[in-house]
C-alpha atoms as a PDB file:
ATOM      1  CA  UNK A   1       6.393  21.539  26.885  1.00  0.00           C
ATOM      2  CA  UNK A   2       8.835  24.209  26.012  1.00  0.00           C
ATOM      3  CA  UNK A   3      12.109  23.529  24.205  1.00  0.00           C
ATOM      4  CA  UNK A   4      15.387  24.941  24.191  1.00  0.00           C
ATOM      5  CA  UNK A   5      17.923  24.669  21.623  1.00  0.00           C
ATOM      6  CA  UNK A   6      21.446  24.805  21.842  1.00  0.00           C
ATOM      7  CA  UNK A   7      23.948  25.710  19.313  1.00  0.00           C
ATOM      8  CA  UNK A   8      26.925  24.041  20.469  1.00  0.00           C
ATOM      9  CA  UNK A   9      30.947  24.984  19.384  1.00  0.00           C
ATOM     10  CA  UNK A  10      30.906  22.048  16.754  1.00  0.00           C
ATOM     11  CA  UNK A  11      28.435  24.060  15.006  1.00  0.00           C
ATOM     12  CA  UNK A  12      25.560  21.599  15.219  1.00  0.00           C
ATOM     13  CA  UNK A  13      22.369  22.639  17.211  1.00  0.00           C
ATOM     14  CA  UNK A  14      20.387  20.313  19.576  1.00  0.00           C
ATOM     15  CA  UNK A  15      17.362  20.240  20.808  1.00  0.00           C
ATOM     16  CA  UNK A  16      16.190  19.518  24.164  1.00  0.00           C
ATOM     17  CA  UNK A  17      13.042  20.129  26.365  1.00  0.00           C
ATOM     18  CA  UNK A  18      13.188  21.876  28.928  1.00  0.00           C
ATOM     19  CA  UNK A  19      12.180  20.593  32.313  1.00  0.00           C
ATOM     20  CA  UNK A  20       8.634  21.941  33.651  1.00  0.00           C
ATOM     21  CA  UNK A  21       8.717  23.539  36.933  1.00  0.00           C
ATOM     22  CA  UNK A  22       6.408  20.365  37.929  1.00  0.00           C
ATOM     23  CA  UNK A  23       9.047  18.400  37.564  1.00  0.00           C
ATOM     24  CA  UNK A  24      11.704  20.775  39.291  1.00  0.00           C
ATOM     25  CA  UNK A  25       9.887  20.761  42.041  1.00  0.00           C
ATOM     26  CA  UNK A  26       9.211  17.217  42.247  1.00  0.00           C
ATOM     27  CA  UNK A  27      13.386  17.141  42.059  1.00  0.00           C
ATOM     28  CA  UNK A  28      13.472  19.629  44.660  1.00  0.00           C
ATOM     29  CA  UNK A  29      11.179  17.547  47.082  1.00  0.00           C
ATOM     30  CA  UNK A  30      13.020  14.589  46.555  1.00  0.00           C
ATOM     31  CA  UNK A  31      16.349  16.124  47.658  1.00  0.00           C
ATOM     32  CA  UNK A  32      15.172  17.513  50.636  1.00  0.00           C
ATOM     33  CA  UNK A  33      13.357  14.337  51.766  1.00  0.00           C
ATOM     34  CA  UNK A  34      16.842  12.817  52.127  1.00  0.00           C
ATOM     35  CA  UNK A  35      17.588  16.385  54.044  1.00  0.00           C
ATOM     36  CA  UNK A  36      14.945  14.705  56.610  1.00  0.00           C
ATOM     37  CA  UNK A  37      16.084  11.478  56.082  1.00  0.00           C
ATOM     38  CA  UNK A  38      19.784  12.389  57.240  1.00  0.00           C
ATOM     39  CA  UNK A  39      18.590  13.990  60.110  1.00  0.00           C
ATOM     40  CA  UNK A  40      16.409  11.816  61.529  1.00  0.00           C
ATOM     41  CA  UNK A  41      19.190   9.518  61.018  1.00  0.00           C
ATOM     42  CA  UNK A  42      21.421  11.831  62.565  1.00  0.00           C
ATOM     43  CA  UNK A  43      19.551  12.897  65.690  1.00  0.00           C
ATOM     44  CA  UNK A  44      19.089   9.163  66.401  1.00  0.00           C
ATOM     45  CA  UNK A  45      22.756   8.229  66.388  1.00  0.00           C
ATOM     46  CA  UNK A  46      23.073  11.515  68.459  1.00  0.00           C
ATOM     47  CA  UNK A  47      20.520  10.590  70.883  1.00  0.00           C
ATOM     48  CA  UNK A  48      21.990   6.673  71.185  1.00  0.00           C
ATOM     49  CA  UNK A  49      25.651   8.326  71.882  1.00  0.00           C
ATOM     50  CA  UNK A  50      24.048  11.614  74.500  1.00  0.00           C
ATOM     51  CA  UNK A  51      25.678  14.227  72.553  1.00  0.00           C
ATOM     52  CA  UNK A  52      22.340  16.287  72.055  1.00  0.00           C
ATOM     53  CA  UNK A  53      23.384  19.316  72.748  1.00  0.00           C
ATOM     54  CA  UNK A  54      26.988  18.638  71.521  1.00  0.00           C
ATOM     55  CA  UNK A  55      27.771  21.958  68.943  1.00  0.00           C
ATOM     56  CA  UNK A  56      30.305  19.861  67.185  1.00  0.00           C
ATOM     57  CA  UNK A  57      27.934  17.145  66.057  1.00  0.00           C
ATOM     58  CA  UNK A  58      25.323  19.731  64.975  1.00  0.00           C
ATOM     59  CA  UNK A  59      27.672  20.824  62.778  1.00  0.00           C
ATOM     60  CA  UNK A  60      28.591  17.839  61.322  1.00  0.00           C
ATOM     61  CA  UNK A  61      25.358  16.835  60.612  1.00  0.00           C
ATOM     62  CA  UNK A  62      24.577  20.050  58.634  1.00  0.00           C
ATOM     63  CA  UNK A  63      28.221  20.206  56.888  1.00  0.00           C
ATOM     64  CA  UNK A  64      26.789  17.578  54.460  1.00  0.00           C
ATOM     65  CA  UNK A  65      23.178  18.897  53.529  1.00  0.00           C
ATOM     66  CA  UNK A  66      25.264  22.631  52.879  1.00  0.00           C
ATOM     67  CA  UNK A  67      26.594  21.136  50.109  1.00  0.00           C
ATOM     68  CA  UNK A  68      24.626  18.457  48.851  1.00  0.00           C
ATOM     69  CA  UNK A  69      23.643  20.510  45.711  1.00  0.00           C
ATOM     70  CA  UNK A  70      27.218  21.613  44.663  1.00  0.00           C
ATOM     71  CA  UNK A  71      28.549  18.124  45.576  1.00  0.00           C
ATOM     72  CA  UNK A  72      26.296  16.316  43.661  1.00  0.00           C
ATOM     73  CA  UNK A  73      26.015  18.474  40.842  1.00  0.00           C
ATOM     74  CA  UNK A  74      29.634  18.332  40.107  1.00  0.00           C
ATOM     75  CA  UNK A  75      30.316  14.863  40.422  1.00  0.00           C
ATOM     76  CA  UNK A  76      27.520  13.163  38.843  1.00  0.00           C
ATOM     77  CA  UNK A  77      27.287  15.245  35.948  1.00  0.00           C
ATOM     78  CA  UNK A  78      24.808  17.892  36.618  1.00  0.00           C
ATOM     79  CA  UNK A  79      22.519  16.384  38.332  1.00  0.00           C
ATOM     80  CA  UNK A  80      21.031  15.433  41.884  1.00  0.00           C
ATOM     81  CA  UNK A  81      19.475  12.665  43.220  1.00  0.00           C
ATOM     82  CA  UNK A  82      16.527  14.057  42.982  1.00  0.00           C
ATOM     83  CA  UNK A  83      17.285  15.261  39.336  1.00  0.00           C
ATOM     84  CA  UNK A  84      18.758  11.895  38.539  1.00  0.00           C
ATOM     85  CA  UNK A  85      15.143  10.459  39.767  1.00  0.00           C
ATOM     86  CA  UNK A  86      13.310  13.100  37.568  1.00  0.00           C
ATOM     87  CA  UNK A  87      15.699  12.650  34.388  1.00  0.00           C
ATOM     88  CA  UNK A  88      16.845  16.038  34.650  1.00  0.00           C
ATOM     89  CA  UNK A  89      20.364  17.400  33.857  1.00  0.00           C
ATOM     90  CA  UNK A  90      21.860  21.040  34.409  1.00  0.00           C
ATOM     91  CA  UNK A  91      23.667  21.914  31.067  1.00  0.00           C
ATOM     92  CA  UNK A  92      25.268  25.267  29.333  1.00  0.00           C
ATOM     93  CA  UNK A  93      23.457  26.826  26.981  1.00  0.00           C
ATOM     94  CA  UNK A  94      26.098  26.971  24.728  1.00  0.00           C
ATOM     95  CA  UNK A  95      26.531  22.825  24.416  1.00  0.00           C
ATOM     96  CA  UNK A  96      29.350  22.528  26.858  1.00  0.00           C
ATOM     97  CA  UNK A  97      29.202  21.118  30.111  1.00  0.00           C
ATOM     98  CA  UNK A  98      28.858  23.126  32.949  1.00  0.00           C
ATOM     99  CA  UNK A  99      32.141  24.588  34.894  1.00  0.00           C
ATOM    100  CA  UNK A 100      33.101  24.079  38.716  1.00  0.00           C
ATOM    101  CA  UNK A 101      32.297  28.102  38.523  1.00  0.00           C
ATOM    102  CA  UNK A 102      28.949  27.620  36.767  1.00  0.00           C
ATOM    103  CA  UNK A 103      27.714  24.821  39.305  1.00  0.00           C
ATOM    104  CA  UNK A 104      28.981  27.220  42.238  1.00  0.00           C
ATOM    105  CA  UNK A 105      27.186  30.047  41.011  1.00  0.00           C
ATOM    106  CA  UNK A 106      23.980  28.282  40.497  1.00  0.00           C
ATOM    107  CA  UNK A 107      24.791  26.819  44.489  1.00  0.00           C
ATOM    108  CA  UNK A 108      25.788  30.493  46.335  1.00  0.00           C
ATOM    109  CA  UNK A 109      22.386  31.793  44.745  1.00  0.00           C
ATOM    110  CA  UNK A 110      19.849  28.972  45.903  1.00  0.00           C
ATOM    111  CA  UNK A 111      19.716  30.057  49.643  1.00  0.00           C
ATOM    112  CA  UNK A 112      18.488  33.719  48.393  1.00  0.00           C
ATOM    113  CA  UNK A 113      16.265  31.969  45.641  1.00  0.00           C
ATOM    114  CA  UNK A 114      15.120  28.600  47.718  1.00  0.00           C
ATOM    115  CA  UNK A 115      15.479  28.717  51.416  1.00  0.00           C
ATOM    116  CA  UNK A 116      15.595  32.663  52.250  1.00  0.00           C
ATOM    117  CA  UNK A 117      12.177  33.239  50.441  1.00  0.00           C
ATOM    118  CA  UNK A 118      10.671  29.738  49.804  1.00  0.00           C
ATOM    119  CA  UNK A 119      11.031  29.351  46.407  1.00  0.00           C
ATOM    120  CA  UNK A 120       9.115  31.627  45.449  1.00  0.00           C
ATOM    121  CA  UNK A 121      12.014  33.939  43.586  1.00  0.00           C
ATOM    122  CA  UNK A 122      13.047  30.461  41.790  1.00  0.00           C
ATOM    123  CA  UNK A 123       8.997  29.593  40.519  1.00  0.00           C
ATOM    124  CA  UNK A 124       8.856  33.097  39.284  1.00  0.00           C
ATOM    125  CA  UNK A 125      12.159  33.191  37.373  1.00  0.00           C
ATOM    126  CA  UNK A 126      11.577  29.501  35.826  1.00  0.00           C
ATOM    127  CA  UNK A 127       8.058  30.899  34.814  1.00  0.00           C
ATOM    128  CA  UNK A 128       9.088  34.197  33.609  1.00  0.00           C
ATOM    129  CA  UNK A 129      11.745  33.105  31.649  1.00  0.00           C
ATOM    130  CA  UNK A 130      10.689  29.625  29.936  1.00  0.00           C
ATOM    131  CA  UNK A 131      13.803  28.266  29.681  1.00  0.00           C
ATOM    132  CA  UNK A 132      14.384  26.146  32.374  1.00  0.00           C
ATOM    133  CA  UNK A 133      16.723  28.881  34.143  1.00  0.00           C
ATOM    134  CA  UNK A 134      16.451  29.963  37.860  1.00  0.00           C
ATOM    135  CA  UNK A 135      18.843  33.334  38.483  1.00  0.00           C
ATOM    136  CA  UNK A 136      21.208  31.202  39.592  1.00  0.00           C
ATOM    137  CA  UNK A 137      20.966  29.458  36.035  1.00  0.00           C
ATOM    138  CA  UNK A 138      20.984  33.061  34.066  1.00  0.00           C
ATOM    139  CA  UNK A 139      23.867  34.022  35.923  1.00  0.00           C
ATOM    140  CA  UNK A 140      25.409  30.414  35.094  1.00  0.00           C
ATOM    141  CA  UNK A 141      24.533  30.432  31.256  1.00  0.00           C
ATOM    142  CA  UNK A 142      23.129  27.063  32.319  1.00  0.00           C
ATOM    143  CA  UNK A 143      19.780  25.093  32.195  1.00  0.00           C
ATOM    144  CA  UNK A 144      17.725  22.265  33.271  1.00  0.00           C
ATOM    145  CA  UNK A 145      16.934  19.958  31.172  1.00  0.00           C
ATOM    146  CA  UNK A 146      14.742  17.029  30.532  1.00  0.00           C
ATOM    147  CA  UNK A 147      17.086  13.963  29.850  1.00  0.00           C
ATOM    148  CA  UNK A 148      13.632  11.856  28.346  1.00  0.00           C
ATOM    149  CA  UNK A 149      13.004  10.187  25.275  1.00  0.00           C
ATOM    150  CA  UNK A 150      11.226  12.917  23.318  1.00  0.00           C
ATOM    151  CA  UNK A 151       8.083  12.886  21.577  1.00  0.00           C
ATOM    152  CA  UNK A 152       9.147  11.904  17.845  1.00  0.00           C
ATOM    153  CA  UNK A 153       7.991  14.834  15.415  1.00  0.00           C
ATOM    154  CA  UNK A 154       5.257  14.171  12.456  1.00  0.00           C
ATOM    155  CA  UNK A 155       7.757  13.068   9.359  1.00  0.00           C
ATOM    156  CA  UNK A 156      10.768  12.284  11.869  1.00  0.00           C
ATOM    157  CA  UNK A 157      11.893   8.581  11.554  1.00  0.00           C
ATOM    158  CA  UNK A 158      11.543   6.174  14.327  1.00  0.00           C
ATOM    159  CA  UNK A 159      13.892   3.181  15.584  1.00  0.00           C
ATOM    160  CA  UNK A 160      14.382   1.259  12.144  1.00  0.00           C
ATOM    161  CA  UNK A 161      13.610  -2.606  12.856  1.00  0.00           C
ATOM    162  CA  UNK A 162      16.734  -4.283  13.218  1.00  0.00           C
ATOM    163  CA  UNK A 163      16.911  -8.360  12.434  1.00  0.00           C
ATOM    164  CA  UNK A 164      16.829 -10.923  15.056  1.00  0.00           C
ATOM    165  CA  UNK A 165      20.302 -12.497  13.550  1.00  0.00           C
ATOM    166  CA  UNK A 166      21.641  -8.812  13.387  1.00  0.00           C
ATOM    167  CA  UNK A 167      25.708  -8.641  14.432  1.00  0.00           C
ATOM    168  CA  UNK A 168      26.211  -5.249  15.753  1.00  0.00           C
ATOM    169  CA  UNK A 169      29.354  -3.812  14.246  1.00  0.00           C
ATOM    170  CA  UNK A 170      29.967  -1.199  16.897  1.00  0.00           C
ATOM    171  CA  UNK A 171      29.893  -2.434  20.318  1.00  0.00           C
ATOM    172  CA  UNK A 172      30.110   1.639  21.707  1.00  0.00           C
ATOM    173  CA  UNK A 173      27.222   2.602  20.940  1.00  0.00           C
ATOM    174  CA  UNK A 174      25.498   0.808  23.535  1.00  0.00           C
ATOM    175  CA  UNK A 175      27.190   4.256  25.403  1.00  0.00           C
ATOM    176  CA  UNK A 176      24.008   6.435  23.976  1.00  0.00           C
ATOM    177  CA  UNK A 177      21.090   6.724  26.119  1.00  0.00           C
ATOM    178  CA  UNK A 178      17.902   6.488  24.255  1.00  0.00           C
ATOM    179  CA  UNK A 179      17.706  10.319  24.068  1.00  0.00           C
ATOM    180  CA  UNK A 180      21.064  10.965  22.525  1.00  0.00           C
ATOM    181  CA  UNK A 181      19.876   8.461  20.009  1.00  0.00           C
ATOM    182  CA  UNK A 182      16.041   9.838  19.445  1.00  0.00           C
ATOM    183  CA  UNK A 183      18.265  13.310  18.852  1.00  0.00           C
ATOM    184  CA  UNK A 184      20.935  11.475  16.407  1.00  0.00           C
ATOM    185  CA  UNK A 185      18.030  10.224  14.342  1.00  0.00           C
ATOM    186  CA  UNK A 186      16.496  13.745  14.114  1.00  0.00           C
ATOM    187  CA  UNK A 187      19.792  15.062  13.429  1.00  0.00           C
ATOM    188  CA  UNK A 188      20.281  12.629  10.520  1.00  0.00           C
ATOM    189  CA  UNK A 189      17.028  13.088   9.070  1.00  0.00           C
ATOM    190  CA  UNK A 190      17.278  16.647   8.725  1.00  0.00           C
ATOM    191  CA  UNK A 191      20.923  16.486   6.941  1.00  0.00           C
ATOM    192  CA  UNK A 192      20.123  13.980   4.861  1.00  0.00           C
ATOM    193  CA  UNK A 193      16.904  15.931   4.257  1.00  0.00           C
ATOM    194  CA  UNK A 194      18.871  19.376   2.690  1.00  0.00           C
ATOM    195  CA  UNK A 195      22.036  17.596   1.833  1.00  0.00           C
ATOM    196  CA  UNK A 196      23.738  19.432   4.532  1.00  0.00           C
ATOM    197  CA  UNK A 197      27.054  17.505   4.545  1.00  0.00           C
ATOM    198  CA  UNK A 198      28.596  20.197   6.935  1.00  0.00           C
ATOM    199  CA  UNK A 199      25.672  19.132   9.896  1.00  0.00           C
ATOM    200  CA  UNK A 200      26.128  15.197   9.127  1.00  0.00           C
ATOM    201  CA  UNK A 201      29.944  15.959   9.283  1.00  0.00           C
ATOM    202  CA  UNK A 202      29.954  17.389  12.573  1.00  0.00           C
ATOM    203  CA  UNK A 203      27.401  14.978  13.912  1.00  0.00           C
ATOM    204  CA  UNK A 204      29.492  12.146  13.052  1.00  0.00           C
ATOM    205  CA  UNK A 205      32.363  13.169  15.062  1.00  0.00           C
ATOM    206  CA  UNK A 206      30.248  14.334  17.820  1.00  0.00           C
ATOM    207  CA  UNK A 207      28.968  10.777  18.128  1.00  0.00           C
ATOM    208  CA  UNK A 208      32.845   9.158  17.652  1.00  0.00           C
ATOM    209  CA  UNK A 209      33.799  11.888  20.277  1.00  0.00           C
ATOM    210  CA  UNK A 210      30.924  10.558  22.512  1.00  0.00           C
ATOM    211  CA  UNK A 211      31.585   7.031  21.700  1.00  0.00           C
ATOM    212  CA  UNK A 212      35.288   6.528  21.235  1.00  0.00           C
ATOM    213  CA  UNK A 213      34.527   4.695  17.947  1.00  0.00           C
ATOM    214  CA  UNK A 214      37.087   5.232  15.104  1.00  0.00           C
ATOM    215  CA  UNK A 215      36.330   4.222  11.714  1.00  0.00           C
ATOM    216  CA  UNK A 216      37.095   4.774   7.882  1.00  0.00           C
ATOM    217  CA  UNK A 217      33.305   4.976   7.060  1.00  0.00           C
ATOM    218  CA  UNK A 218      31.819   7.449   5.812  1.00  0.00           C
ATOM    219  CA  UNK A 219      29.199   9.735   7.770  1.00  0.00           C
ATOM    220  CA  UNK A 220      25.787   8.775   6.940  1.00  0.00           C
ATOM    221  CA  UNK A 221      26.964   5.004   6.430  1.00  0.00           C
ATOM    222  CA  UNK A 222      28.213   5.725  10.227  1.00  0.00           C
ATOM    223  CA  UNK A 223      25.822   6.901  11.427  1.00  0.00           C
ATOM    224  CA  UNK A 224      23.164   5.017  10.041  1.00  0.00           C
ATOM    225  CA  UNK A 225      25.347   1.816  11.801  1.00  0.00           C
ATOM    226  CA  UNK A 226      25.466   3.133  15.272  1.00  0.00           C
ATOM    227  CA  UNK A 227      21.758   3.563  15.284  1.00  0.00           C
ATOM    228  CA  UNK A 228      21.064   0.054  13.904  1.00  0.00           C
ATOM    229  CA  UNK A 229      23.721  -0.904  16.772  1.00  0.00           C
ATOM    230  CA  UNK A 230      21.891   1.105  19.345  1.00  0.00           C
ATOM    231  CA  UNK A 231      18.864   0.099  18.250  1.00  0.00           C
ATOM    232  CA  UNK A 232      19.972  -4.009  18.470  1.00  0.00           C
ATOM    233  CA  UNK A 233      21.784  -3.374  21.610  1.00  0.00           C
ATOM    234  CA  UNK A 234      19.219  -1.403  23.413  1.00  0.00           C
ATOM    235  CA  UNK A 235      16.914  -4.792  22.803  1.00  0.00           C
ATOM    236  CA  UNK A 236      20.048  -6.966  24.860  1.00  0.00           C
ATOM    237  CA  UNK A 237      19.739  -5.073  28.051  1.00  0.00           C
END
């Protein structure tokens, strides 16, 4: 699977794989079965109450499915429910998250790219391109992305094994998902790796940042702490 890497403002460049157009279209299905579910829902309650043929209902049942993708997109964080079921995300290419203006850009092009010719404009693009961007996405500066765990890397450490009487000392960073950690760990490795205090620097706030932690430590002691913590915590759930 393809990867895409982003170099974000904080000067520290992730890694993420992209998601396959299997999977988008699995996503894609998966949203518009609860399309079919709504209606069929919907032309039940309109057949129990005899307003078949009733404009105003008609509308109101297709007011919600018009903008199900925008909606969703922008309040749960880039994704759909039938991304959220795939573990895919929509992100910016350049680290940040995605505008209201990005996520209606991506939505005003899907009828042209989806519904208007099938998908087929969309496939093509995603294929083409190989970096998880539709047009709506290159017009966006935004991606899909595959939100799991990564494959680790020959020489990349794993989850260190953390005691049975171990007292986490960071409570937060139960907050990573087991991506953002599998990512931290790579991140650390390589720093540590060249000595490149500037990358463990800005990976350390990126994780208080993400985490709200605030601490005296220093960075590789921190960060070494929070995956220890992760790793203990992750083990609780």
């Amino acid at each position: 699977m393809s990867t895409l890497r982003i170099h974000t403002t904080q000067n520290v460049s992730l890694e993420y794989e992209v998601a396959s157009v299997g999977e988008r279209v699995l996503a894609t299905l998966i949203d518009y079965a609860l399309y079919l579910a709504w209606f069929a829902l919907c032309g039940v309650l309109l057949y129990k109450l005899g307003a078949r043929e009733d404009r105003v209902a008609l509308t109101l049942m297709l007011l919600p499915t018009m903008f199900y993708f925008l909606v969703c997109e922008v309040f749960f964080n880039g994704q759909t429910l039938g991304k959220k079921a795939r573990h895919l995300r929509v992100v910016r290419r350049d680290g940040t998250a995605p505008s209201l203006g990005d996520y209606c850009l991506r939505w005003l092009l899907r009828p042209f790219e989806v519904l208007f010719f099938f998908g087929a404009p969309a496939l093509l693009t995603v294929l083409i391109n190989g970096k998880g961007q539709r047009l709506g996405d290159l017009a966006a500066g935004t991606a899909v992305i595959s939100l799991r765990p990564r494959a680790v890397p020959a020489g990349a450490p794993g989850p260190a094994p953390v005691p049975a009487d171990y007292r986490p000392v960071f409570a937060q960073a139960a907050h990573l998902a087991d991506h953002d950690a599998a990512l931290l760990r790579q991140l650390v490795h390589q720093a540590n790796a060249r000595g490149d205090i500037a990358l463990m620097h800005e990976t350390a706030n990126k994780v208080k940042a993400l985490t709200g932690i605030a601490t005296d430590l220093p960075d590789l002691p921190f960060l070494q702490t929070v995956l220890r913590d992760h790793a203990y915590l992750a083990t609780q759930e």
